[in-house]
N, C-alpha and C. Protein backbone atom coordinates (compact mmCIF):
# COMPACT_ATOMS: atom_id res chain seq x y z
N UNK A 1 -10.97 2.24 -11.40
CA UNK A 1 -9.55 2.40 -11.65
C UNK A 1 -9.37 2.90 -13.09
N UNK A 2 -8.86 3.91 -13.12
CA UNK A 2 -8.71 4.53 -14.52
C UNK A 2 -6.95 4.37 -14.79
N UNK A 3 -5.90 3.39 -14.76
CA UNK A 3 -5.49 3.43 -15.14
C UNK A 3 -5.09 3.01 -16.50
N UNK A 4 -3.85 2.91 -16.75
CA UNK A 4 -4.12 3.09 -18.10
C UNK A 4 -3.30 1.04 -18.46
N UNK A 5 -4.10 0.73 -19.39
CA UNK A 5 -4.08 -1.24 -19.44
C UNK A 5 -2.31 -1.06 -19.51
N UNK A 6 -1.71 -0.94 -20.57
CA UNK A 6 -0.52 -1.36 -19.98
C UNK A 6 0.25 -1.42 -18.87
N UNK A 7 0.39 -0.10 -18.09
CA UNK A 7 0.48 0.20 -16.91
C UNK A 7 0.34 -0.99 -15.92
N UNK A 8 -1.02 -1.41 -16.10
CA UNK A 8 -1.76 -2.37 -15.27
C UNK A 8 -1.23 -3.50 -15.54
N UNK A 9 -0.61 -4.02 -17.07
CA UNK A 9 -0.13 -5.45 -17.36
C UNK A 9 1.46 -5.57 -17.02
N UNK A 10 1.79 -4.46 -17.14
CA UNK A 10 3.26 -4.10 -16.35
C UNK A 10 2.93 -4.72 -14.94
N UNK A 11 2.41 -4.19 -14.24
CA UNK A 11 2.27 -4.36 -12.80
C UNK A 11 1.97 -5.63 -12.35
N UNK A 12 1.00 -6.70 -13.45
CA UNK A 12 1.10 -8.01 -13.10
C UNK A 12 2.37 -8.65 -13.41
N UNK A 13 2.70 -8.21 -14.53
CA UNK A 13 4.11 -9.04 -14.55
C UNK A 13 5.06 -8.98 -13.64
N UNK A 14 5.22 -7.72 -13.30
CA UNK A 14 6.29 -7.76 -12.20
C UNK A 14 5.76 -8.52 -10.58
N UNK A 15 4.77 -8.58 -10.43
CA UNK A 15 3.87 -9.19 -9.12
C UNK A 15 4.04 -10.59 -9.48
N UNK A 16 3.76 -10.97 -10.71
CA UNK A 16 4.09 -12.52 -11.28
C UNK A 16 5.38 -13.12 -11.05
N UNK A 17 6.66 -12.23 -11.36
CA UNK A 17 7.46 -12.37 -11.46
C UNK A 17 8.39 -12.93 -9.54
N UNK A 18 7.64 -11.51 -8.63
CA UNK A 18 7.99 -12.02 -7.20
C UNK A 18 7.21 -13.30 -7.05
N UNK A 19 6.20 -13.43 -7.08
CA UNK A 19 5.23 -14.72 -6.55
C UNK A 19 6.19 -15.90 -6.92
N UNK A 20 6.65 -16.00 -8.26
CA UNK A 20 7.42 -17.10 -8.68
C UNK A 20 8.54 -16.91 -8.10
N UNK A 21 9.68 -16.52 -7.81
CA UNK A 21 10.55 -16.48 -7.48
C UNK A 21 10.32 -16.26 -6.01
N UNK A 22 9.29 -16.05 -4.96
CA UNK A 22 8.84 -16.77 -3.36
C UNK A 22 8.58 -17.88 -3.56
N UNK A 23 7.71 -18.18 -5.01
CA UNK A 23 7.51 -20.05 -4.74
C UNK A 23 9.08 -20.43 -4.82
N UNK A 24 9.75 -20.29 -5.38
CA UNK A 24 11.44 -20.92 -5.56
C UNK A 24 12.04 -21.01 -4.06
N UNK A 25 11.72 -19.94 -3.24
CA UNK A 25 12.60 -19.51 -2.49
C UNK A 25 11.84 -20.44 -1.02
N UNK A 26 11.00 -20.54 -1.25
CA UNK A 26 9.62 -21.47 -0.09
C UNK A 26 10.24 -23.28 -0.22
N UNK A 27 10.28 -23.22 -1.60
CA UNK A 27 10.70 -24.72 -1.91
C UNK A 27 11.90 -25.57 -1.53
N UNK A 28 12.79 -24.18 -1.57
CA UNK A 28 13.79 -24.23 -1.42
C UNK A 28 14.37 -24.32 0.03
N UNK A 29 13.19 -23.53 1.16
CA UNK A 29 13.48 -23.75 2.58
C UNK A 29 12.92 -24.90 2.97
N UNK A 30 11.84 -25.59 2.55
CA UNK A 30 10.75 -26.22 2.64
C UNK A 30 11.47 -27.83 3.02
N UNK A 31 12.73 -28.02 1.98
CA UNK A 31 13.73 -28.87 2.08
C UNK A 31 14.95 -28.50 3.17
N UNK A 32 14.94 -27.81 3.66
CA UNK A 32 15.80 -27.25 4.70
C UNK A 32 15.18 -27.56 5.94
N UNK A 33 15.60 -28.34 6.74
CA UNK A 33 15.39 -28.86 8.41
C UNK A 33 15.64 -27.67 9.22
N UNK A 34 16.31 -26.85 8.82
CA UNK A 34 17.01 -25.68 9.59
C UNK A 34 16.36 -24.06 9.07
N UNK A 35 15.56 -24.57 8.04
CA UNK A 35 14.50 -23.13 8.40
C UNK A 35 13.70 -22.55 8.73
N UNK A 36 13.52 -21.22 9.48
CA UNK A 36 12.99 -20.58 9.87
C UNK A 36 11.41 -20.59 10.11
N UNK A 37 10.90 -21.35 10.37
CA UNK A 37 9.23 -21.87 10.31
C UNK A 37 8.31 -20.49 10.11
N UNK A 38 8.09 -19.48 10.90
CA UNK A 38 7.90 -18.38 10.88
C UNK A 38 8.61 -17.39 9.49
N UNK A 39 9.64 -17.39 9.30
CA UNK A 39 10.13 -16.78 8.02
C UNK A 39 9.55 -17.59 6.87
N UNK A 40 9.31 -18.79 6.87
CA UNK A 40 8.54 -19.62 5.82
C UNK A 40 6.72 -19.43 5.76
N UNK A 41 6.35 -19.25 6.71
CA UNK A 41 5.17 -18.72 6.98
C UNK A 41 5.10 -17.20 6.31
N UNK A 42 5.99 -16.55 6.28
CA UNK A 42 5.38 -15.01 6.24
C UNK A 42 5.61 -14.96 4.58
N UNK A 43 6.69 -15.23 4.04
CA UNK A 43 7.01 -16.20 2.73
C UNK A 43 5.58 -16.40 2.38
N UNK A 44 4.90 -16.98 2.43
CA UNK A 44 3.93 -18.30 2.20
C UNK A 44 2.72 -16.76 2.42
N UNK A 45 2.64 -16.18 3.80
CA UNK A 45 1.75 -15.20 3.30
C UNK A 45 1.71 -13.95 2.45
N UNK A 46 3.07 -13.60 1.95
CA UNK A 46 3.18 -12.84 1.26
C UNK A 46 3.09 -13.14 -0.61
N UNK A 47 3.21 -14.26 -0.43
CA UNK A 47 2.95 -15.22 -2.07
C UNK A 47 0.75 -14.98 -2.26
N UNK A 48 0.51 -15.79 -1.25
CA UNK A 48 -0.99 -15.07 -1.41
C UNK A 48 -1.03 -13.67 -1.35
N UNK A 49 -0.53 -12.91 -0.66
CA UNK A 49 -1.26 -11.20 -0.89
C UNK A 49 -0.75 -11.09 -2.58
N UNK A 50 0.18 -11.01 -2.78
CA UNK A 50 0.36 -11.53 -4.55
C UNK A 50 -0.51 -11.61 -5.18
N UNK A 51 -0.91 -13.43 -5.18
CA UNK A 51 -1.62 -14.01 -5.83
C UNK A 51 -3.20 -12.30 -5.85
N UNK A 52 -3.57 -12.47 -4.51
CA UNK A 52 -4.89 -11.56 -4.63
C UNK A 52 -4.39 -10.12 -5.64
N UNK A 53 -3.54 -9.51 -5.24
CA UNK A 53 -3.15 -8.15 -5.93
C UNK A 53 -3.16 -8.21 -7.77
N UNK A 54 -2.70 -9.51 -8.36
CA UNK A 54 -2.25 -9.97 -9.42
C UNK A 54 -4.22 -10.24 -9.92
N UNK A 55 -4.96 -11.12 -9.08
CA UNK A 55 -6.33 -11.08 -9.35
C UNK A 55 -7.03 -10.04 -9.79
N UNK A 56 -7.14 -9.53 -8.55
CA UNK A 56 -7.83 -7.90 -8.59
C UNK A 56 -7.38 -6.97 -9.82
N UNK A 57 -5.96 -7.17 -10.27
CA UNK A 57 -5.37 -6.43 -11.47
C UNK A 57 -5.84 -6.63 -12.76
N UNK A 58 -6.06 -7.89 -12.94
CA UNK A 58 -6.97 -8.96 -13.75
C UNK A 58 -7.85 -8.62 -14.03
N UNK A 59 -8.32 -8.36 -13.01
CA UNK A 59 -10.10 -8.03 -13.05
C UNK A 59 -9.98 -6.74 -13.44
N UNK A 60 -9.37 -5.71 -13.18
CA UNK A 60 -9.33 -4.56 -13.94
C UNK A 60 -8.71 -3.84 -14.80
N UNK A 61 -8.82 -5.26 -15.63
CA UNK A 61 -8.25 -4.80 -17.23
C UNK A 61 -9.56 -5.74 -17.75
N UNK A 62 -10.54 -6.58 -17.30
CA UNK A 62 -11.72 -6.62 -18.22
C UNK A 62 -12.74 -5.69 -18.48
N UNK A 63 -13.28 -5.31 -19.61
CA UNK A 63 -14.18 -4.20 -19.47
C UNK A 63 -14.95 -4.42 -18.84
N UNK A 64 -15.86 -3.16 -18.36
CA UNK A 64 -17.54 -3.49 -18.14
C UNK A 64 -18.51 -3.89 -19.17
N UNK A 65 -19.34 -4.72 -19.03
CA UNK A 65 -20.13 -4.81 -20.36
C UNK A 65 -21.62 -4.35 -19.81
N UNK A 66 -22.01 -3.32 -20.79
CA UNK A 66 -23.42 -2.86 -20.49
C UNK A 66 -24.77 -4.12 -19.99
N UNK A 67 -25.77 -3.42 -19.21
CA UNK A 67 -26.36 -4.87 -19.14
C UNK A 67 -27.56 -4.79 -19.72
């Protein structure tokens, strides 16, 4: 990935930014008797594809180090 690091730290923040605000929104049904089990589920899988995208981004903003 040759982009360029800020670019890349932009892109976690804003990925940071949904993940937290699905955890709000999960918590928030989670206390609700009347929601959507399936809409809380997809919620819940879309917070992990996040989490992984936000990883992987991570990982490519450390350099390589020669071996």
């Amino acid at each position: 990935m040759d982009a360029d690091p800020a670019d890349i730290a932009e892109k976690i923040a804003a990925l940071r930014l949904e993940h937290r605000d699905l955890d709000a929104i999960i918590a928030r049904l989670a206390g609700d008797t009347e929601a959507d089990e399936l809409a809380v589920k997809r919620l819940k899988k879309r917070k992990l594809w996040l989490k992984d995208c936000i990883a992987r981004l991570e990982s490519a903003l450390i350099p390589d180090e020669p071996a």
